[in-house]
Protein backbone atom coordinates (compact mmCIF):
# COMPACT_ATOMS: atom_id res chain seq x y z
CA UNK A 1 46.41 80.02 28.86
CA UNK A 2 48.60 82.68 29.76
CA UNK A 3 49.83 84.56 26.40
CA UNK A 4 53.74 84.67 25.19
CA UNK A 5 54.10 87.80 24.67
CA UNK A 6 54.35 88.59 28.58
CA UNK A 7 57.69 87.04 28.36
CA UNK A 8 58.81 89.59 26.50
CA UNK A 9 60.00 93.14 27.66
CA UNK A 10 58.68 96.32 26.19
CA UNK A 11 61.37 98.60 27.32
CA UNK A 12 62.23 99.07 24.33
CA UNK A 13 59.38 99.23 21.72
CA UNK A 14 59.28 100.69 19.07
CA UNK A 15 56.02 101.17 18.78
CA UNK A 16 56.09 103.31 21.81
CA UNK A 17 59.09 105.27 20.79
CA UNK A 18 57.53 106.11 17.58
CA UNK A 19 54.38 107.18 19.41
CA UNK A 20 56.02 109.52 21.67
CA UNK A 21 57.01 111.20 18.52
CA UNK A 22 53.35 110.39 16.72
CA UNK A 23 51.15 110.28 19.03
CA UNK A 24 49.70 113.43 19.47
CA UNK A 25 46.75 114.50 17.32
CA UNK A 26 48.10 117.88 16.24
CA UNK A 27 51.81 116.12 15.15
CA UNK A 28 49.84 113.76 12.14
CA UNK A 29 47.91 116.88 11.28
CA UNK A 30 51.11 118.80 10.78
CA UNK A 31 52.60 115.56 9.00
CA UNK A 32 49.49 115.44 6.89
CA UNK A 33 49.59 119.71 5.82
CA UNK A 34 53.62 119.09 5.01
CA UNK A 35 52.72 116.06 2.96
CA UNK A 36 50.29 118.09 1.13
CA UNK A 37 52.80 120.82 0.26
CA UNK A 38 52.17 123.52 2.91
CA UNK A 39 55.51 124.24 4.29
CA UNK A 40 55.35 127.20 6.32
CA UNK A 41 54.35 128.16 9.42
CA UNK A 42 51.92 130.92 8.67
CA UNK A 43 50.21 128.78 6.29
CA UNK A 44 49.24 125.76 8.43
CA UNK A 45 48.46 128.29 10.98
CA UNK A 46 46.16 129.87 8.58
CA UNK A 47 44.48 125.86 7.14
CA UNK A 48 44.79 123.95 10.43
CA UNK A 49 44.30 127.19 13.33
CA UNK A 50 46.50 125.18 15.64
CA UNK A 51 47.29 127.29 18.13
CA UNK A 52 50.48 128.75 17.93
CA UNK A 53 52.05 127.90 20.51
CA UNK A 54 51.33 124.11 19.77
CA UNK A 55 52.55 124.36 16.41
CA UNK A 56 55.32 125.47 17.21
CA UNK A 57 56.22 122.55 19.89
CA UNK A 58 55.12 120.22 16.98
CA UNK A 59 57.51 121.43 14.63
CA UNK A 60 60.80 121.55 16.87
CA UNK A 61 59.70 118.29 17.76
CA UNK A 62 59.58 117.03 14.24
CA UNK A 63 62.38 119.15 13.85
CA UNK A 64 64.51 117.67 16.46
CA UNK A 65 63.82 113.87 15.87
CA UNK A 66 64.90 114.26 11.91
CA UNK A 67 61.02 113.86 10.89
CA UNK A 68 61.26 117.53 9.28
CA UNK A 69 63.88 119.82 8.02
CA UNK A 70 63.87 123.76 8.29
CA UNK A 71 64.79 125.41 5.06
CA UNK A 72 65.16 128.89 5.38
CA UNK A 73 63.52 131.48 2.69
CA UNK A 74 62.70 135.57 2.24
CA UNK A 75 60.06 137.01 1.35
CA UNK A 76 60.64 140.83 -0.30
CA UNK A 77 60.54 143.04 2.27
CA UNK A 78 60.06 140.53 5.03
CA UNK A 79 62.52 138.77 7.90
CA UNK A 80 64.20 135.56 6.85
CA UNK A 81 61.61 132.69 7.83
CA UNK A 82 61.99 128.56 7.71
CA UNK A 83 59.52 126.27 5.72
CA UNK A 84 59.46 122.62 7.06
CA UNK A 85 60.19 119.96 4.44
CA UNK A 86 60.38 116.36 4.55
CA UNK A 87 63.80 114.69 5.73
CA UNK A 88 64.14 110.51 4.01
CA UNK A 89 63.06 109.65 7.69
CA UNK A 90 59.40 111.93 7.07
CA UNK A 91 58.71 110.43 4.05
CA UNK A 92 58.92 107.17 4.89
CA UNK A 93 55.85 107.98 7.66
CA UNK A 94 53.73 108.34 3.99
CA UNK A 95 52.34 104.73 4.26
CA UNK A 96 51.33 105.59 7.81
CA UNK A 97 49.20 108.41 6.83
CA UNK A 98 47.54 107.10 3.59
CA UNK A 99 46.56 104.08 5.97
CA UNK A 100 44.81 106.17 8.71
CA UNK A 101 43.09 107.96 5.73
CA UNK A 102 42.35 104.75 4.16
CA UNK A 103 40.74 103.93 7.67
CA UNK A 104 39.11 107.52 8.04
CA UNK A 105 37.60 107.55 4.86
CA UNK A 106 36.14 103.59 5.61
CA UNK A 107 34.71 104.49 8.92
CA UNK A 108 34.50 107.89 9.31
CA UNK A 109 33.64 109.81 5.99
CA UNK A 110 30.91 112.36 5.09
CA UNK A 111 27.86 110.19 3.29
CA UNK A 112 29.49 112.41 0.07
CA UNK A 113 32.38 110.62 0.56
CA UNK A 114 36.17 111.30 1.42
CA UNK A 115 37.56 114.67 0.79
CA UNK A 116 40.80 113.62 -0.24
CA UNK A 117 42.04 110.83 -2.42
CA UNK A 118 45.51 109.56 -3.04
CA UNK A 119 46.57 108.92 -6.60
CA UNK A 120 49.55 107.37 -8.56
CA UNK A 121 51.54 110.00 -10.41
CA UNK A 122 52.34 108.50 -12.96
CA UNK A 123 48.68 106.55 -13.92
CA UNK A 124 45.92 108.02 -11.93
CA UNK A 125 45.49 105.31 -10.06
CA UNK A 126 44.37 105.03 -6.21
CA UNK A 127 47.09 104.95 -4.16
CA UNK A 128 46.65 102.46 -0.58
CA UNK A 129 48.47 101.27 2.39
CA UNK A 130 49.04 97.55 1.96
CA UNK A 131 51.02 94.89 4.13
CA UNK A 132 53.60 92.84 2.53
CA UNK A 133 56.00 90.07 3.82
CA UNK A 134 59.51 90.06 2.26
CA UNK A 135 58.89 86.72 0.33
CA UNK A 136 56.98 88.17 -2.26
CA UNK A 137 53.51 87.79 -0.65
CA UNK A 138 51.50 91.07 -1.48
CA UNK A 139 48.21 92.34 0.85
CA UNK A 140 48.56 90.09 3.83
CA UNK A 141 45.45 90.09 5.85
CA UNK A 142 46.43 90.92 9.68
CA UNK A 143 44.81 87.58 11.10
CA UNK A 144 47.65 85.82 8.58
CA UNK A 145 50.05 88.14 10.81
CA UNK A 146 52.27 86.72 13.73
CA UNK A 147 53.73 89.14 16.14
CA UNK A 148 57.10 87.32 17.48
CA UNK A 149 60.14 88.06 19.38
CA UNK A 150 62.77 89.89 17.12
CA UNK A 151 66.27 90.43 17.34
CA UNK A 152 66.27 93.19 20.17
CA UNK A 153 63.57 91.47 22.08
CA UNK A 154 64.25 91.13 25.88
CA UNK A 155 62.75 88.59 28.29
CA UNK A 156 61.24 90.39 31.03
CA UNK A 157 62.70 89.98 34.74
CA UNK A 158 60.23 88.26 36.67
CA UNK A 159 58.76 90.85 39.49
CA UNK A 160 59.99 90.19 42.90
């Protein structure tokens, strides 16, 4: 049986879009070292040793599709520099990256376990990436998900 979703177009995806920003390895680390509170350049040089030349590409990048911000600060003595800091449209990528940890720390830990956990402010509690449905129904399983044509979906033009 041949399946549905070959009807349907994905010129316009946003899954692919979004991974064209995402999708490189060293643009979640980034992501990860600004969610973590290391804003500057120097400094996620210094944790991460990306090279520099790639951290830089990953920044304007992040910079340029409204992921990041560049807030400029002085040191004494020193040139005016930029940190990077979350714009609304960065922090909403959050559940993204407590959900590949989630998944990292399942499959791919150290036997002494993770080496970073994500915790409620406000309680202590573990903080986790869960999926949701907008009628109230809380940590849907994905085999109780259906992937279906949405508003913007287009019907692919049969090839010639």
């Amino acid at each position: 049986m041949r399946p549905a979703a070959l009807d349907w177009s994905v010129d316009n995806c946003t899954i692919g879009r979004a991974m064209a920003i995402l999708g490189e390895r060293w643009t979640i680390v980034v992501l990860r070292e600004v969610f973590n509170g290391i804003f500057r350049f120097d400094d996620m040089r210094e944790r991460t040793s990306i090279p520099r030349q790639v951290l830089t590409n990953r920044l304007n990048l992040l910079v340029d599709n409204g992921v990041l911000r560049r807030v400029p600060y002085r040191e004494p003595g020193s040139r005016a520099r930029d940190e990077y800091r979350l714009t609304e449209k960065g922090f909403d990528l959050y559940p993204l990256l407590v959900a590949v940890r989630e998944w990292g720390d399942r499959y791919l830990a150290d036997p002494g376990g993770p080496p970073l956990e994500t915790v409620h402010r406000g309680c202590g509690g573990t903080v986790h990436a869960v999926l949701v449905c907008d009628q109230g129904h809380s940590d849907v399983s994905p085999r109780d998900v259906l992937p279906q044509p949405g508003p913007g979906a287009r019907r692919r033009t049969p090839a010639a």
